[in-house]
Protein backbone atom coordinates (compact mmCIF):
# COMPACT_ATOMS: atom_id res chain seq x y z
CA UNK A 1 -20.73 31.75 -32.42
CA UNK A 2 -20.06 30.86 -28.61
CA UNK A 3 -22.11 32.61 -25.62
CA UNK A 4 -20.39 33.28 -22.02
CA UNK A 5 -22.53 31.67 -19.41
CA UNK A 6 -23.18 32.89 -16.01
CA UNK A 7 -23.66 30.58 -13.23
CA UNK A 8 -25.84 32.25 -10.70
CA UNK A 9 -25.82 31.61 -6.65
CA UNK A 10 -29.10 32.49 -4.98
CA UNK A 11 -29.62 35.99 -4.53
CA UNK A 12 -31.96 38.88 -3.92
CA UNK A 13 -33.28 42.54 -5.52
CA UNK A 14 -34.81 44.52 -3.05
CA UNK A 15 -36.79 47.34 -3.57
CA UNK A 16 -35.52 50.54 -1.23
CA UNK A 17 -39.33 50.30 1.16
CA UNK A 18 -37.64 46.70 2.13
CA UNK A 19 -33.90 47.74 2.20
CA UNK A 20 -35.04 51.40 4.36
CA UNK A 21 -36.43 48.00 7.01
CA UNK A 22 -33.25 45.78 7.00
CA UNK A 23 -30.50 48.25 7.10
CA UNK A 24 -32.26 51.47 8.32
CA UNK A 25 -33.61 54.24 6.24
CA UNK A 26 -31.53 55.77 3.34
CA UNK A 27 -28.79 52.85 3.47
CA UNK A 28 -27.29 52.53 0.37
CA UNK A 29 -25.66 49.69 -0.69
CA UNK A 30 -21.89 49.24 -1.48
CA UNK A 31 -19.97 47.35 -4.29
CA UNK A 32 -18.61 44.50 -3.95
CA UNK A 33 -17.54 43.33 -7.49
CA UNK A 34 -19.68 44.63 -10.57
CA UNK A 35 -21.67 42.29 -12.55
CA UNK A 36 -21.88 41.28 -16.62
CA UNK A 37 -24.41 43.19 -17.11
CA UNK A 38 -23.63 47.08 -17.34
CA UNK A 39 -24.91 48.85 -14.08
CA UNK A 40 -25.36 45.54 -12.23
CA UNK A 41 -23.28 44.60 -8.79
CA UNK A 42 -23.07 42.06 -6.28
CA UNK A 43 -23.03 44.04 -3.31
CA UNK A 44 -21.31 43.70 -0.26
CA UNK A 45 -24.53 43.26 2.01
CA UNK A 46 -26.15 40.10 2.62
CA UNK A 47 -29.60 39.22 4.33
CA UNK A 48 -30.54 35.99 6.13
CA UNK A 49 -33.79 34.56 3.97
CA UNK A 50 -36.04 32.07 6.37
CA UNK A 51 -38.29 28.84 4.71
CA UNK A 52 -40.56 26.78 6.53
CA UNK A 53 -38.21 24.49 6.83
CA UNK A 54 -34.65 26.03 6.48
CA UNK A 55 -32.80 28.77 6.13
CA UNK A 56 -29.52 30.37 4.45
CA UNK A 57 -27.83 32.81 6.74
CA UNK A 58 -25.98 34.45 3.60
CA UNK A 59 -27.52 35.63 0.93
CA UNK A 60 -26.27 38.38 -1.43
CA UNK A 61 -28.01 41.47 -2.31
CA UNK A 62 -27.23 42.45 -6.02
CA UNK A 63 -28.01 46.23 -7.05
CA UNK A 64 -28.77 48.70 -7.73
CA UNK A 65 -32.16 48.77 -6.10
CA UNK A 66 -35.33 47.77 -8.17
CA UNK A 67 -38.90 48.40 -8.14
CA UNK A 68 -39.81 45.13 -6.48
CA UNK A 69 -38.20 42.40 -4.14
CA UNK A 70 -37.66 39.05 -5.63
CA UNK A 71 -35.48 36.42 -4.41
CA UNK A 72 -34.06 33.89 -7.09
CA UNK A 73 -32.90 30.46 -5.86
CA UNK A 74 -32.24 26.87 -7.30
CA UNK A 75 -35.10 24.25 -7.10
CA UNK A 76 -32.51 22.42 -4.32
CA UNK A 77 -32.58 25.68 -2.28
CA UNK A 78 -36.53 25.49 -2.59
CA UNK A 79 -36.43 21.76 -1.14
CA UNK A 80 -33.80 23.09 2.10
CA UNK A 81 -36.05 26.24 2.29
CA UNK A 82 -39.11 24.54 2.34
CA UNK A 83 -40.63 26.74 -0.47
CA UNK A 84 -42.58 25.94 -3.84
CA UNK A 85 -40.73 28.47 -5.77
CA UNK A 86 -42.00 28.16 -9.45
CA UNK A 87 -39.79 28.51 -12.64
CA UNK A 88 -40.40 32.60 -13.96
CA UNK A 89 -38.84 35.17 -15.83
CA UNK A 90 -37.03 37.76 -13.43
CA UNK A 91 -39.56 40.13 -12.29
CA UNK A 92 -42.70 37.76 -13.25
CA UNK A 93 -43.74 37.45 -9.22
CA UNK A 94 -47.28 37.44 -8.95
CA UNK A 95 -48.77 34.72 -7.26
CA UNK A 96 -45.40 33.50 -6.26
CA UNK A 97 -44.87 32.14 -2.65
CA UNK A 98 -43.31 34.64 0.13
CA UNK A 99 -40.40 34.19 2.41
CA UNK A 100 -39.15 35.89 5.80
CA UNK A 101 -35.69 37.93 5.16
CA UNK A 102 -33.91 39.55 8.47
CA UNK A 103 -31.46 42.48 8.18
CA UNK A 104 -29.28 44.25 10.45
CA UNK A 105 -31.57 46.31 11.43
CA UNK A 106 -35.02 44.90 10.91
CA UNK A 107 -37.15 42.04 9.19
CA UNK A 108 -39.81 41.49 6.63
CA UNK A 109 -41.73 39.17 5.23
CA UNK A 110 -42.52 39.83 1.81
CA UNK A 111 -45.87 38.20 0.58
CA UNK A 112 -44.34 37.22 -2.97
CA UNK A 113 -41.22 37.50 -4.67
CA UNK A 114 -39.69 34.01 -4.75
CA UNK A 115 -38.80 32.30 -7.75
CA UNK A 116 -36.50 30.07 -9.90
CA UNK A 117 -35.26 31.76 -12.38
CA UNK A 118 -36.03 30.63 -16.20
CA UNK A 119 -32.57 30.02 -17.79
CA UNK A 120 -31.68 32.88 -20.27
CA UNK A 121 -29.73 34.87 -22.48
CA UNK A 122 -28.70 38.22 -22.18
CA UNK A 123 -28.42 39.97 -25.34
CA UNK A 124 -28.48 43.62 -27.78
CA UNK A 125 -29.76 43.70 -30.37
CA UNK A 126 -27.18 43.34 -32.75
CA UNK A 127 -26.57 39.99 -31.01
CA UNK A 128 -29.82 39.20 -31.55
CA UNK A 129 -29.65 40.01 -35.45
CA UNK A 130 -25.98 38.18 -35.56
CA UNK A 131 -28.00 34.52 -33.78
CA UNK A 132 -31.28 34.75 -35.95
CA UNK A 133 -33.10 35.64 -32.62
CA UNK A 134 -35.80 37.85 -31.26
CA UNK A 135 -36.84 38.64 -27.78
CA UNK A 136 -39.08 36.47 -26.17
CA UNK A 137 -38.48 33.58 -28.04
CA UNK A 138 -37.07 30.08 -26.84
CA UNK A 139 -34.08 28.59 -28.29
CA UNK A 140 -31.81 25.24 -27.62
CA UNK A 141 -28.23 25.69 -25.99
CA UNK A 142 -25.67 22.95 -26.32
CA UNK A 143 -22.80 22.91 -23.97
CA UNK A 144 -19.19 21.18 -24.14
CA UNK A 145 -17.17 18.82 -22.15
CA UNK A 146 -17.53 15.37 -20.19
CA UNK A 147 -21.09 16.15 -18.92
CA UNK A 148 -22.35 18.76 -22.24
CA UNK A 149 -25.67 18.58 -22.41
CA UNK A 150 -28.39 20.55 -24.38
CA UNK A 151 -30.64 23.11 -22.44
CA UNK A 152 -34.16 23.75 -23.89
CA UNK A 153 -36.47 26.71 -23.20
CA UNK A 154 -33.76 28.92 -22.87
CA UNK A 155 -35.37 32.39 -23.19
CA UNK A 156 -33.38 35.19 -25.51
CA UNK A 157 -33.70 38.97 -23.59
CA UNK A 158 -32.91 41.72 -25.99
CA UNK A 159 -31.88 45.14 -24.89
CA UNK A 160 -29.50 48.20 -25.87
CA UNK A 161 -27.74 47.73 -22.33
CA UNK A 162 -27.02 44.16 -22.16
CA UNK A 163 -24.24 42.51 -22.65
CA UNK A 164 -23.81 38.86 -24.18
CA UNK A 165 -24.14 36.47 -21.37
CA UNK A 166 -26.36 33.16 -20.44
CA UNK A 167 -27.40 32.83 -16.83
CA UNK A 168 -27.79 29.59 -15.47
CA UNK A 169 -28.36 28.47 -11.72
CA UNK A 170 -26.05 26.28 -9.51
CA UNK A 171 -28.32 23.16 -10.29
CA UNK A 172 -27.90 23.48 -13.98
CA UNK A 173 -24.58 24.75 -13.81
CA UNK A 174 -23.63 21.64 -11.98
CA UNK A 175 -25.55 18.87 -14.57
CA UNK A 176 -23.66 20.10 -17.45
CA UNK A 177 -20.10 20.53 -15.32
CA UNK A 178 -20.07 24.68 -16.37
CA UNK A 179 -18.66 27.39 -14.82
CA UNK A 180 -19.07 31.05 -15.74
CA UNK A 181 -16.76 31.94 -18.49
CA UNK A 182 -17.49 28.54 -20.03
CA UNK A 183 -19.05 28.78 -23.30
CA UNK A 184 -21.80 27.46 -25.09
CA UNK A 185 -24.05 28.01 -28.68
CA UNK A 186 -27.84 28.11 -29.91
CA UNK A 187 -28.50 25.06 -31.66
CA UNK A 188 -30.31 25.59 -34.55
């Protein structure tokens, strides 16, 4: 039983208080491609995110709009951005360092919200049944090919709307030589 993986880029959700300051109030953001996950995009806007140290001029806004602003990057983005970014769960910000993001139209700097995300895996819940998992839990993933590797702490996310996918950042993505569409499997 093989799982997709998704290799993700840095990125950022922004909530619409912070999009209303970097593309002017009631800007709504437009699709660029849509996303594994049903209702997701990558959308066409991009915001400049400023470290300490660095910056990256580029950085994609995925929708739709959420409730908070978090930006995810790779722990080698956190070294060039000069940020201690810990390893959390998407949307687990508190207490996480802040960064400087410029739009358009305005800037911000948001007080927390910046994080590496914990590898996971996107699943339903008859996934879940078909794998022997539950949500929450941690499982092994083994990958294929000249650099395959097994990933621990891999967190399983069950939910009606999802669809069967792995996310994994550039960093990991490149150890273990994947690309999105590769596949992998739990290891049990």
């Amino acid at each position: 039983m093989l799982i997709p993986v998704g290799v993700s880029n840095r990125h950022i959700h922004l909530k619409r208080e912070h999009m209303d300051v970097l593309f002017g109030k009631g800007y709504e953001l437009t699709k660029m491609k849509d996303l594994t996950q049903p209702g997701e995009f990558a959308a066409n806007e991009t915001v400049k995110v400023v470290g300490t140290k660095g910056e990256f001029p580029n950085v994609r806004i995925l929708g739709p709009l959420r409730n908070f602003t978090q930006l995810e990057i790779s722990k080698t983005d956190s070294y060039i951005l000069g940020v201690e970014a810990p390893l959390r769960s998407s949307g687990n910000i508190l207490g996480t360092p802040g960064i400087k993001i410029v739009g358009p139209n305005g800037e911000l700097e948001i007080e927390e919200g910046v994080i590496i995300a914990e590898r996971h895996i996107h699943m339903t819940p008859e996934d879940a049944e078909k794998f022997g998992v539950n949500n929450g839990q941690y499982v092994s993933v083994k990958t294929e090919g000249e650099r395959s590797l097994v990933f621990n702490k891999v967190l399983i996310r069950v939910k009606d709307t999802y669809a069967l996918d792995m996310h994994i950042d550039t960093d990991e993505a490149n150890a273990a030589g994947l690309k999105t569409g590769d596949k992998v499997q739990i290891v049990k």
